[in-house]
N, C-alpha and C. Protein backbone atom coordinates (compact mmCIF):
# COMPACT_ATOMS: atom_id res chain seq x y z
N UNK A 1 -64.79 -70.18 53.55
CA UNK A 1 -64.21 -69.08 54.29
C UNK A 1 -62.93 -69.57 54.97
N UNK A 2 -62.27 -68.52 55.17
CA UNK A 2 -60.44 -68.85 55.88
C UNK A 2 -60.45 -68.21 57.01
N UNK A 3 -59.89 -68.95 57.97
CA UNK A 3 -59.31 -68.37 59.41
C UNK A 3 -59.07 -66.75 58.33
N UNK A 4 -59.19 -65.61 59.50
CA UNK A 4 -58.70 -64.75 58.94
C UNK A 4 -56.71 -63.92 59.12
N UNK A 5 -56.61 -62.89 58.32
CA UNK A 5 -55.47 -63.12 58.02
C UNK A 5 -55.13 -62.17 59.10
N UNK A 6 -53.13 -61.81 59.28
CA UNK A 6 -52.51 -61.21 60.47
C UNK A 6 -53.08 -59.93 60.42
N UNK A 7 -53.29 -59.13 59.59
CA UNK A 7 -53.71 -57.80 59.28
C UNK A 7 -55.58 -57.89 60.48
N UNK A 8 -56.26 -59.04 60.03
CA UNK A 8 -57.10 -58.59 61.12
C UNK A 8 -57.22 -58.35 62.42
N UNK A 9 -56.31 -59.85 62.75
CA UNK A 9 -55.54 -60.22 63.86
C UNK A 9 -55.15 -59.18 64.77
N UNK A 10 -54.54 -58.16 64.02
CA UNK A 10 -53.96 -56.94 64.45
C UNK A 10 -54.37 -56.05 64.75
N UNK A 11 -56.19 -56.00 64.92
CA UNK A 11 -56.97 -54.90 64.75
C UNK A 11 -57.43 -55.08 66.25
N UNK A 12 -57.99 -53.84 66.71
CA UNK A 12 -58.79 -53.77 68.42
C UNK A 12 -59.62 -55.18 68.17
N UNK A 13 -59.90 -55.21 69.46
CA UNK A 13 -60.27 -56.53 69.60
C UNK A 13 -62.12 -56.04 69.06
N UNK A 14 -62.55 -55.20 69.65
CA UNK A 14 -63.75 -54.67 68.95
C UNK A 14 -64.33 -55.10 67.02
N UNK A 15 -63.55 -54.44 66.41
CA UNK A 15 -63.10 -55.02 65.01
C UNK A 15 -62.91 -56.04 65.09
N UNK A 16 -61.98 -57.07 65.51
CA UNK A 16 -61.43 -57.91 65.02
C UNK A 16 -62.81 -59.04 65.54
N UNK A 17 -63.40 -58.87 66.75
CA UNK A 17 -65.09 -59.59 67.36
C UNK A 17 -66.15 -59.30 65.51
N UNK A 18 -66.49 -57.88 65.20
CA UNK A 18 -66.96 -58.14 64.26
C UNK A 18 -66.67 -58.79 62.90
N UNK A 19 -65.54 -58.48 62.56
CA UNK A 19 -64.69 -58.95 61.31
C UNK A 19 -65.38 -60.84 61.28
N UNK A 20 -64.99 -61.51 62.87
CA UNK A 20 -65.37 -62.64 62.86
C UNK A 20 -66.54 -63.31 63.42
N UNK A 21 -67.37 -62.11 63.88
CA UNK A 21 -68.93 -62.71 63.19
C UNK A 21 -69.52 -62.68 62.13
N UNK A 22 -68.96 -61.84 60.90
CA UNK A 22 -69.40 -61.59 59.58
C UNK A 22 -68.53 -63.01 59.10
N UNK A 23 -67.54 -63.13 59.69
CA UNK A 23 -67.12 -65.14 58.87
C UNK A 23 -67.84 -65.86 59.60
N UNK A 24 -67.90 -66.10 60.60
CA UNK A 24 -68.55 -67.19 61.56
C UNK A 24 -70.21 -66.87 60.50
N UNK A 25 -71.05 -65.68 60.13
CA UNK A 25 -72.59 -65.69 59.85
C UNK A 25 -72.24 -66.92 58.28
N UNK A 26 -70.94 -66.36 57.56
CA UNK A 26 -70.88 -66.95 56.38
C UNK A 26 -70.48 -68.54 56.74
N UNK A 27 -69.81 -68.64 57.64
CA UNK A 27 -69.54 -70.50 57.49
C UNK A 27 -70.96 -71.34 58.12
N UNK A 28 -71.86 -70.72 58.88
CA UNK A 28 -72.87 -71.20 59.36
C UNK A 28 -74.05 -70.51 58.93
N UNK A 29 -73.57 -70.77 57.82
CA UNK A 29 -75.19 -70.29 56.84
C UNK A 29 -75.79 -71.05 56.52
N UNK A 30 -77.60 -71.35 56.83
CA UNK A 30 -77.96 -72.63 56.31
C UNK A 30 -77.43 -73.93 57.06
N UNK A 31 -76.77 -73.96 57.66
CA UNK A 31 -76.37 -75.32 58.51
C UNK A 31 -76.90 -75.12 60.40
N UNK A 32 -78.09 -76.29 60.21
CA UNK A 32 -77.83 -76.44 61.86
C UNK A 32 -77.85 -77.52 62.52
N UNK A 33 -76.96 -77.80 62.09
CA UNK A 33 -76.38 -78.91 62.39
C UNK A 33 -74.66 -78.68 63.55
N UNK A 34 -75.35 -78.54 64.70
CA UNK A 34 -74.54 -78.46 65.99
C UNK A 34 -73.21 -78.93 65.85
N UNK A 35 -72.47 -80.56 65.49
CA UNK A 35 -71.24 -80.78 65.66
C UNK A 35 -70.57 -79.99 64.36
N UNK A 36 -71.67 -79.58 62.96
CA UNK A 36 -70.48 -79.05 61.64
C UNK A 36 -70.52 -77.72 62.23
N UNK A 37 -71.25 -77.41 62.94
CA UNK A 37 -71.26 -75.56 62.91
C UNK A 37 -70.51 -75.40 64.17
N UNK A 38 -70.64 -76.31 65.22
CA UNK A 38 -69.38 -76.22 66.82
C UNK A 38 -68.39 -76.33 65.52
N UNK A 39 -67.70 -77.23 64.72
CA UNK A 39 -66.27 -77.40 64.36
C UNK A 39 -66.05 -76.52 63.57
N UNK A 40 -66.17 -75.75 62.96
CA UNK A 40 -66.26 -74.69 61.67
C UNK A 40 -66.15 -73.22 63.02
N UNK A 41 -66.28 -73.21 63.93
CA UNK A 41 -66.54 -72.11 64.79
C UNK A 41 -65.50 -72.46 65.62
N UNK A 42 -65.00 -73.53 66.38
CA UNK A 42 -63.86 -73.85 66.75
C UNK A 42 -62.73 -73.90 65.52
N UNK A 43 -62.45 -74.19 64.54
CA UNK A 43 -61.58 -73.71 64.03
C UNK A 43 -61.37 -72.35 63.25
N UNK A 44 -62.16 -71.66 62.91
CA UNK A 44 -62.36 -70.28 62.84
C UNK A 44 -61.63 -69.43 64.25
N UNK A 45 -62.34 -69.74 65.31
CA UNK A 45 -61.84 -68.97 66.21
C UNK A 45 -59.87 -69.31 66.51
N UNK A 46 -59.73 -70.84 66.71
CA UNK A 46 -58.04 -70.85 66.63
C UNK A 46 -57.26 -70.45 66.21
N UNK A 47 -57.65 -70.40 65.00
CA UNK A 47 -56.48 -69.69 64.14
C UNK A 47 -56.83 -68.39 63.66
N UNK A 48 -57.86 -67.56 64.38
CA UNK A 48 -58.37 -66.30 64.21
C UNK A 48 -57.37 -65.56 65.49
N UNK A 49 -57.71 -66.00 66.60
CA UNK A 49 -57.19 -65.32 67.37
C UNK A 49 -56.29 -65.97 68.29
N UNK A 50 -55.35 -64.55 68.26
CA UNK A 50 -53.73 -64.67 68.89
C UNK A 50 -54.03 -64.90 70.32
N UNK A 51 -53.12 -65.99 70.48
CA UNK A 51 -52.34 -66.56 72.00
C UNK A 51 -53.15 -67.70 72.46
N UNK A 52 -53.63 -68.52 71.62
CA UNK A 52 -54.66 -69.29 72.47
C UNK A 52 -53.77 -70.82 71.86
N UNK A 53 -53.99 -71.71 72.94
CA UNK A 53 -53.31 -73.55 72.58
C UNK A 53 -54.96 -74.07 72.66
N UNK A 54 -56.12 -73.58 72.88
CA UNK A 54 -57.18 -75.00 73.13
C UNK A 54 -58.35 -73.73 72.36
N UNK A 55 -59.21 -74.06 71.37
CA UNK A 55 -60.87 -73.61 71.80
C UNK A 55 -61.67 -74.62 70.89
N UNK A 56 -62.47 -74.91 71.34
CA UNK A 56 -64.18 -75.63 71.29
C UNK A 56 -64.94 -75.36 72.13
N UNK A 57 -65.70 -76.93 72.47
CA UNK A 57 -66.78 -76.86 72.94
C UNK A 57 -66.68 -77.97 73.78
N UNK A 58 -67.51 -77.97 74.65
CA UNK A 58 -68.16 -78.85 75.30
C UNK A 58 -69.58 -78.82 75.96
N UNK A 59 -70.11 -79.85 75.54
CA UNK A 59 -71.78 -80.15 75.03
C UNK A 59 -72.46 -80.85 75.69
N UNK A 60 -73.78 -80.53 76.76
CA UNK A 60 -74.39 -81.38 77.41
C UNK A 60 -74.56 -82.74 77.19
N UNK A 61 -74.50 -83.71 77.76
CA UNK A 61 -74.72 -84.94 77.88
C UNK A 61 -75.95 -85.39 78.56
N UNK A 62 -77.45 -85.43 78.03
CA UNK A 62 -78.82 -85.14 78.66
C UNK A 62 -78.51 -86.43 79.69
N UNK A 63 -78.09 -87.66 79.20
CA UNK A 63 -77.93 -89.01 79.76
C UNK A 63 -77.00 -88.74 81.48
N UNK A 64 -76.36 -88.14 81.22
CA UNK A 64 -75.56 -88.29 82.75
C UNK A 64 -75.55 -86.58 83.60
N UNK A 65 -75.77 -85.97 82.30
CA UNK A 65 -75.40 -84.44 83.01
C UNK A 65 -73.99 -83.87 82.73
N UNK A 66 -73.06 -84.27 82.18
CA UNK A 66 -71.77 -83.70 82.21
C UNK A 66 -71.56 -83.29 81.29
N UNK A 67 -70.49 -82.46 80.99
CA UNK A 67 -70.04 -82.09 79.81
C UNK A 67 -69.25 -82.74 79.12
N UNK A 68 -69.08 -83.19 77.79
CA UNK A 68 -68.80 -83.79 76.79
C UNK A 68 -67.96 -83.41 75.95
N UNK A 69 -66.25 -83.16 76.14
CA UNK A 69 -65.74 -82.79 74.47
C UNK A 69 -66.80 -82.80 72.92
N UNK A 70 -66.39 -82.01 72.51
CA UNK A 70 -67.21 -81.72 71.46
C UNK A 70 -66.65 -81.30 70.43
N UNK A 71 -66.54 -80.92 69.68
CA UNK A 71 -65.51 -80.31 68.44
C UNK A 71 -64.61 -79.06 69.31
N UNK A 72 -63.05 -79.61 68.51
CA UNK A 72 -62.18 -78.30 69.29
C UNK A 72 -60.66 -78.05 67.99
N UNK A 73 -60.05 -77.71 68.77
CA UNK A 73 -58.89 -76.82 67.75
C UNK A 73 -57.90 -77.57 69.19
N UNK A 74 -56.74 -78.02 68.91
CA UNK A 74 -55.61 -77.93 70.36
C UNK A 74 -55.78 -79.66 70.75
N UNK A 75 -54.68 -79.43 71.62
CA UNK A 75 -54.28 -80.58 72.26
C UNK A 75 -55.64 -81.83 72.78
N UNK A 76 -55.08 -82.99 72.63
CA UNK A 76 -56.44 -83.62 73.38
C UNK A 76 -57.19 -83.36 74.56
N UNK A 77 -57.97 -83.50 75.07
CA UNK A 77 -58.54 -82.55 75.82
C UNK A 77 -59.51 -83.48 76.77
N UNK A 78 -59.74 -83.11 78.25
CA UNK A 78 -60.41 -83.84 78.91
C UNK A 78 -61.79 -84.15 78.13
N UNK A 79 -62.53 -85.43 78.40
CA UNK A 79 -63.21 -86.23 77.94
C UNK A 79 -64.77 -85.48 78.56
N UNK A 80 -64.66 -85.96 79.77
CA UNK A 80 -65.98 -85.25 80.44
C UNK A 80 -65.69 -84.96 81.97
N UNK A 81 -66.64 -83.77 82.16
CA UNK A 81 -66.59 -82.69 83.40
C UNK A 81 -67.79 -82.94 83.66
N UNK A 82 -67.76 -83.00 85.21
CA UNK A 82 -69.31 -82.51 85.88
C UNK A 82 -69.39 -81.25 86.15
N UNK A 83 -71.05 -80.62 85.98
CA UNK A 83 -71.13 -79.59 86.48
C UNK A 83 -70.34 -78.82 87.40
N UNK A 84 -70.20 -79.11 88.12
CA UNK A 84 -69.80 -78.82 89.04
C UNK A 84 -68.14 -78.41 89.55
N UNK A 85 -67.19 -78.48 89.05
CA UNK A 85 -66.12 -78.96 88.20
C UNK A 85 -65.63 -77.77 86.97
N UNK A 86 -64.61 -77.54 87.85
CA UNK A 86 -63.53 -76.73 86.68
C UNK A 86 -64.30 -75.04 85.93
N UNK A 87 -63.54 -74.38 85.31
CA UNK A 87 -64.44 -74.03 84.67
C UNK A 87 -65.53 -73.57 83.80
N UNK A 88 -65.15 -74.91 83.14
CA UNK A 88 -66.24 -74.83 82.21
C UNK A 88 -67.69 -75.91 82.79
N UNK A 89 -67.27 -76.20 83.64
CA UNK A 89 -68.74 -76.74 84.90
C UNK A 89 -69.15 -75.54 85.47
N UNK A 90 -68.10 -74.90 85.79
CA UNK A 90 -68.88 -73.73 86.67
C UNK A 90 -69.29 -72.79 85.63
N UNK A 91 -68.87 -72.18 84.55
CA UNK A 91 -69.82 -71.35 83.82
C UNK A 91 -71.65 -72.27 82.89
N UNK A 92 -71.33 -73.36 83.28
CA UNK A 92 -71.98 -74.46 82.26
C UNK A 92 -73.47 -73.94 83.57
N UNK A 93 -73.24 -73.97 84.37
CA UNK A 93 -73.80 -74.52 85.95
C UNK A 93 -74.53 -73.01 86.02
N UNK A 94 -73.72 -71.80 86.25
CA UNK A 94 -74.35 -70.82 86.63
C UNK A 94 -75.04 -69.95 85.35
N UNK A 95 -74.61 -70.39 84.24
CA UNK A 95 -74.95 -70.29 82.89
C UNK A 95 -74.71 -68.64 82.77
N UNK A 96 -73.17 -68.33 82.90
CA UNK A 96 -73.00 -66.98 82.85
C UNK A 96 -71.46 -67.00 82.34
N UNK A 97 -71.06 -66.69 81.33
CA UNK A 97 -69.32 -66.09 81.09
C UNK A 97 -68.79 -66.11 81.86
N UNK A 98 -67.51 -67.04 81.97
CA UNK A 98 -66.26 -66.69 83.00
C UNK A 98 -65.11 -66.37 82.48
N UNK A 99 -64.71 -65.47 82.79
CA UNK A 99 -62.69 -65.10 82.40
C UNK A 99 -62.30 -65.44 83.48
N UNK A 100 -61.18 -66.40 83.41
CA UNK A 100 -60.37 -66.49 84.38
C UNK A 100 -58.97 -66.32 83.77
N UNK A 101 -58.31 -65.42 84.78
CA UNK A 101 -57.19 -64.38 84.28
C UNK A 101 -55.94 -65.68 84.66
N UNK A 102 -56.11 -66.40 85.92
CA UNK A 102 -54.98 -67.24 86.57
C UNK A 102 -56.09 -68.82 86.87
N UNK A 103 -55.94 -69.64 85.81
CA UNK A 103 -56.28 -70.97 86.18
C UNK A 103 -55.87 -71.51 86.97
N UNK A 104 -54.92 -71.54 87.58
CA UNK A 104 -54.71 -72.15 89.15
C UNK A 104 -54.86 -71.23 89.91
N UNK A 105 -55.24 -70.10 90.11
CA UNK A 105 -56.44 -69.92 91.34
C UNK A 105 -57.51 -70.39 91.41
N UNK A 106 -57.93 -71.01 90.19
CA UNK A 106 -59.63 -70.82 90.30
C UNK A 106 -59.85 -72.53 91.05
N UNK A 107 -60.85 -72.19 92.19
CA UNK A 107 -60.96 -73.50 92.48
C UNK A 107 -61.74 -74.41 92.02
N UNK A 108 -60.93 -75.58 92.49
CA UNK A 108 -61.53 -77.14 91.41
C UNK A 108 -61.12 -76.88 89.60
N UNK A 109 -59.93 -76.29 88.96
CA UNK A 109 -59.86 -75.93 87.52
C UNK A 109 -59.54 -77.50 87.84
N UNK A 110 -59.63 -78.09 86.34
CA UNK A 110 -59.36 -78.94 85.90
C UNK A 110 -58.04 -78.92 84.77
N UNK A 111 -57.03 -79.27 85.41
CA UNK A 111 -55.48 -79.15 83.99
C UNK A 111 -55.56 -80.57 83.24
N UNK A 112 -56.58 -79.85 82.07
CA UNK A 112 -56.31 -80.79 80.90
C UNK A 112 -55.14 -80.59 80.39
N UNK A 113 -54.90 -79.25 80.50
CA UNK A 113 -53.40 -79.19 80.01
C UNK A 113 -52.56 -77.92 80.04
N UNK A 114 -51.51 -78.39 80.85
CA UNK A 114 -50.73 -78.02 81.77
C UNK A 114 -50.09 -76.92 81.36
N UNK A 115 -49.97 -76.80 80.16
CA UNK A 115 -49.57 -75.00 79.76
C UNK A 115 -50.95 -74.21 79.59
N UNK A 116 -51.78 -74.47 80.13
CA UNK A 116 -52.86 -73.35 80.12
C UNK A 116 -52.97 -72.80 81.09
N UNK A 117 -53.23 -71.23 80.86
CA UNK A 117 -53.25 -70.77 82.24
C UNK A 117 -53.82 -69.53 82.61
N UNK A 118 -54.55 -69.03 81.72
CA UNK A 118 -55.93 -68.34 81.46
C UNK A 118 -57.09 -68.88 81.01
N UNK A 119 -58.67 -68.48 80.52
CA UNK A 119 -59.52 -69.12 80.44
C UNK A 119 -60.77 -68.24 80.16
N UNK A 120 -61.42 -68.38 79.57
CA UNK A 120 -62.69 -68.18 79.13
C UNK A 120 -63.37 -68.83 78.38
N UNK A 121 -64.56 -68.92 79.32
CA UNK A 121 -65.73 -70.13 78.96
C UNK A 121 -67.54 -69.31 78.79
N UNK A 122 -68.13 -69.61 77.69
CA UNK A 122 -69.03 -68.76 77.77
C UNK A 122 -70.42 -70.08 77.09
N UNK A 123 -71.34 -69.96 78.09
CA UNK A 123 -72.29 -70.91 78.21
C UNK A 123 -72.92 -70.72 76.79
N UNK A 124 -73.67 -71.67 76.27
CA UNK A 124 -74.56 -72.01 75.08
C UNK A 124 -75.97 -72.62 75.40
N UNK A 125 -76.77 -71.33 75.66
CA UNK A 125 -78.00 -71.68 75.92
C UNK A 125 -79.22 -71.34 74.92
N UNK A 126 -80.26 -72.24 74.58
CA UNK A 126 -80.99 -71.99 73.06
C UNK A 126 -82.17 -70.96 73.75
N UNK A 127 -82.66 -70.47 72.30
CA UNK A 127 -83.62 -69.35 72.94
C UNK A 127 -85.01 -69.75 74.08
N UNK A 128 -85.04 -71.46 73.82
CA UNK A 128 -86.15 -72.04 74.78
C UNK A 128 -85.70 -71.89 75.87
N UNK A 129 -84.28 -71.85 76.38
CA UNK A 129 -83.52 -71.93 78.22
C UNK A 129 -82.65 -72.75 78.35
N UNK A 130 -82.64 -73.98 77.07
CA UNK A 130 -81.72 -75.07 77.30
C UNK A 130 -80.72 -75.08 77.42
N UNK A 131 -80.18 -75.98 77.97
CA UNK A 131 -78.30 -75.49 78.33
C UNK A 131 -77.75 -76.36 76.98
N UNK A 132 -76.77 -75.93 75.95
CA UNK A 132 -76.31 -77.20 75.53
C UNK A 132 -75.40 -77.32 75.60
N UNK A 133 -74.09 -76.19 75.89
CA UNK A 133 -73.14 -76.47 76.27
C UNK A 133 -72.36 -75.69 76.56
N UNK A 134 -70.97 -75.46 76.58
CA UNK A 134 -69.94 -74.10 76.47
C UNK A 134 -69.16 -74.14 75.29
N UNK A 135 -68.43 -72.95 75.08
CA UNK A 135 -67.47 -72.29 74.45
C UNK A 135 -66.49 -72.39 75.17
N UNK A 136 -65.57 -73.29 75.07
CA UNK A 136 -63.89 -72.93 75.93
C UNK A 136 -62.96 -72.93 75.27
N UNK A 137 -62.14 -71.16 75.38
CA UNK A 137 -60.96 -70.82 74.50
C UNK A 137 -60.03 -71.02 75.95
N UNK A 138 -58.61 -71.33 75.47
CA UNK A 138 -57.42 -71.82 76.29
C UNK A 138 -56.41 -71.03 75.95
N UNK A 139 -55.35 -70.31 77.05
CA UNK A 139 -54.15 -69.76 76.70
C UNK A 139 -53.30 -69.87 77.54
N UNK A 140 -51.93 -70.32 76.94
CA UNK A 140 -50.65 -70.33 77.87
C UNK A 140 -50.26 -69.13 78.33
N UNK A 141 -51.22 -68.42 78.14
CA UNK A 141 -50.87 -66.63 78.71
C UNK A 141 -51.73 -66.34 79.85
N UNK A 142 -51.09 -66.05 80.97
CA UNK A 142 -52.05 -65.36 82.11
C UNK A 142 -52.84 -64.00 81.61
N UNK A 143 -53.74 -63.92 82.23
CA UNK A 143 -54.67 -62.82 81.63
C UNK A 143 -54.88 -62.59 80.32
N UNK A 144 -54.53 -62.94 79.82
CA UNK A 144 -55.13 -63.50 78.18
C UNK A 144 -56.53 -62.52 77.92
N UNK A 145 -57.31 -63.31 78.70
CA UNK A 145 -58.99 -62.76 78.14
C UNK A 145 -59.27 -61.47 79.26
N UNK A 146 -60.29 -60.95 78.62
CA UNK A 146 -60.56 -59.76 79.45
C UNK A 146 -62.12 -59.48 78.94
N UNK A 147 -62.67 -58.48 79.52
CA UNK A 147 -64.32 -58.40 79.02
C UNK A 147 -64.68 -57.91 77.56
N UNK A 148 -63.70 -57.94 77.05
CA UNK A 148 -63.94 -56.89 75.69
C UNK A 148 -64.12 -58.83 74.96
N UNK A 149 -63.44 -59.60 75.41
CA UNK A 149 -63.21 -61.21 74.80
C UNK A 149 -64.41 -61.94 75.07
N UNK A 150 -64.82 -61.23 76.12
CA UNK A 150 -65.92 -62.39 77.10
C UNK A 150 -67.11 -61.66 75.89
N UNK A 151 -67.55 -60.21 75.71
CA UNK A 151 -68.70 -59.62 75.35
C UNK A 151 -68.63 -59.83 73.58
N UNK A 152 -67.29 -60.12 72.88
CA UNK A 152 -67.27 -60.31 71.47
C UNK A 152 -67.40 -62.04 71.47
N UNK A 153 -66.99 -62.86 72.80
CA UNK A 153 -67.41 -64.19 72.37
C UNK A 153 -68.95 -64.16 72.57
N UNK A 154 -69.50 -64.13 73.46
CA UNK A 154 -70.66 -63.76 73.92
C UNK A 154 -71.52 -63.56 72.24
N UNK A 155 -70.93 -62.71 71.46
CA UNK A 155 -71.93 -62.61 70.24
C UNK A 155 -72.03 -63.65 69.79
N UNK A 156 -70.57 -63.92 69.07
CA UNK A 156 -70.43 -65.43 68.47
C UNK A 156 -71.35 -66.44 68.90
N UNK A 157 -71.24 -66.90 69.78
CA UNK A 157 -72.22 -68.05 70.51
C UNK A 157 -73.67 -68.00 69.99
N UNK A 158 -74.03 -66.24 70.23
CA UNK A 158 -75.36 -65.87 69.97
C UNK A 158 -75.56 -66.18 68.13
N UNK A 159 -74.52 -65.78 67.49
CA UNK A 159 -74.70 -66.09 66.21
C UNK A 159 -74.47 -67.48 65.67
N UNK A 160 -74.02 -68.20 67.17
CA UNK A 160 -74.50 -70.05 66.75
C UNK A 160 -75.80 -70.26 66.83
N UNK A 161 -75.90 -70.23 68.27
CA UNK A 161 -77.51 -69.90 68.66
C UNK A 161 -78.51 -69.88 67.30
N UNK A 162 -78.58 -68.55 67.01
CA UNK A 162 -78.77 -68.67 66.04
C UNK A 162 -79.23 -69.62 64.82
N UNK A 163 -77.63 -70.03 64.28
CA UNK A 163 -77.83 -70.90 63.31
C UNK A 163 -78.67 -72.09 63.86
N UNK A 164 -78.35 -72.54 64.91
CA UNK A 164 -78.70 -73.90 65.39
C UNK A 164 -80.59 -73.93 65.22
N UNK A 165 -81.23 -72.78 65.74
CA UNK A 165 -82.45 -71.84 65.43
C UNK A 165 -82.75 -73.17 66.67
N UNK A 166 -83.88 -73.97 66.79
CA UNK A 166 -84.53 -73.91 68.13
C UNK A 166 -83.95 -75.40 68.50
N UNK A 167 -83.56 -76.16 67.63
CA UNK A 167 -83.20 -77.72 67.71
C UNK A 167 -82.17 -78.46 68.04
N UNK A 168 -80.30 -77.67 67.71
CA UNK A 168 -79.25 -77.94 68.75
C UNK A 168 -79.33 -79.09 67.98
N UNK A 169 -79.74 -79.41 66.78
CA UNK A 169 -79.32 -80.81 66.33
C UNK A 169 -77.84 -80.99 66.43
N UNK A 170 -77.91 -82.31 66.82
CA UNK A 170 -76.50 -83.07 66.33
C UNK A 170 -77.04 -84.17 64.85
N UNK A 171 -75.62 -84.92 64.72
CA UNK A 171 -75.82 -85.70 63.71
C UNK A 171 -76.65 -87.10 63.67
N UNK A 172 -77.09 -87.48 64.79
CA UNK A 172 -78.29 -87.83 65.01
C UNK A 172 -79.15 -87.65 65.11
N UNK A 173 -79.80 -86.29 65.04
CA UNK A 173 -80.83 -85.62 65.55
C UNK A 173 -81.57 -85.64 66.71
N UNK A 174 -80.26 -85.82 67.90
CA UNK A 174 -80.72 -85.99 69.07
C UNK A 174 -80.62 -84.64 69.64
């Protein structure tokens, strides 16, 4: 499957959320295997949708608690966040979707990188309760995301979820 083309791009964001869960169901078919299906879903989403410089993931770390780069699309990218921290700690933490319209209001953001300046982060929790990680898309555009972004990523995730089915394997099978 291919990032999709400008013609979808161009469609309500409604459409254009389903258009790319019907690719996202086809690239994570049969695979659950967490880092191929995070990277196949991070690059799907980059070059799917307009105005964004950063999206992946970042993935619990059971050993310390923090969050962990994980497969992404964009610039190098901070290494690890505590809970607590920025926000993709704070949506990781309260385990609920955040849009943030102006990244330097939000307190404690973390500037991995310095032309970003909107934000939405949407938690990855398996159907048992487990946290495993977030979804963080990045844009050099203020207000960028809005709830129509937060409720069509929101599926996506669910249709990782999904694939991953109860285990969140990685390539260790940890």
């Amino acid at each position: 499957m291919h990032a999709l083309n400008d013609d979808v791009r161009s469609r309500a964001k409604p459409a254009l959320y389903d258009e790319l869960g019907t690719s996202l169901r086809g690239l994570l078919a049969g695979e659950p295997n967490l880092v191929a299906c995070a990277a196949n879903m991070s690059s799907l989403l980059y070059w799917s949708l307009p105005g964004l410089n950063w999206a992946g993931f970042y993935l619990l770390d059971d050993d310390s608690g923090d969050l962990l780069v994980g497969p992404f699309q964009g610039k190098p990218a901070c290494v690890r966040i505590p809970l607590d921290k920025g926000v993709c700690g704070a949506a990781a933490a309260q385990r609920r979707t955040l849009v943030v319209q102006d990244v330097h209001a939000f307190p404690g953001h973390i500037a991995c990188d310095s032309a970003s300046n909107s934000e939405v982060v949407v938690p990855i929790v398996l159907a048992d309760g487990r946290l495993l990680g977030v979804l963080d898309l990045d844009s050099p555009a203020v207000n960028r995301f809005d709830e129509q972004d937060a409720r069509g990523l929101e599926r996506l995730v669910a249709i990782l979820v999904e694939a991953l089915g109860s285990t969140g394997r990685t390539p260790a099978g940890g």
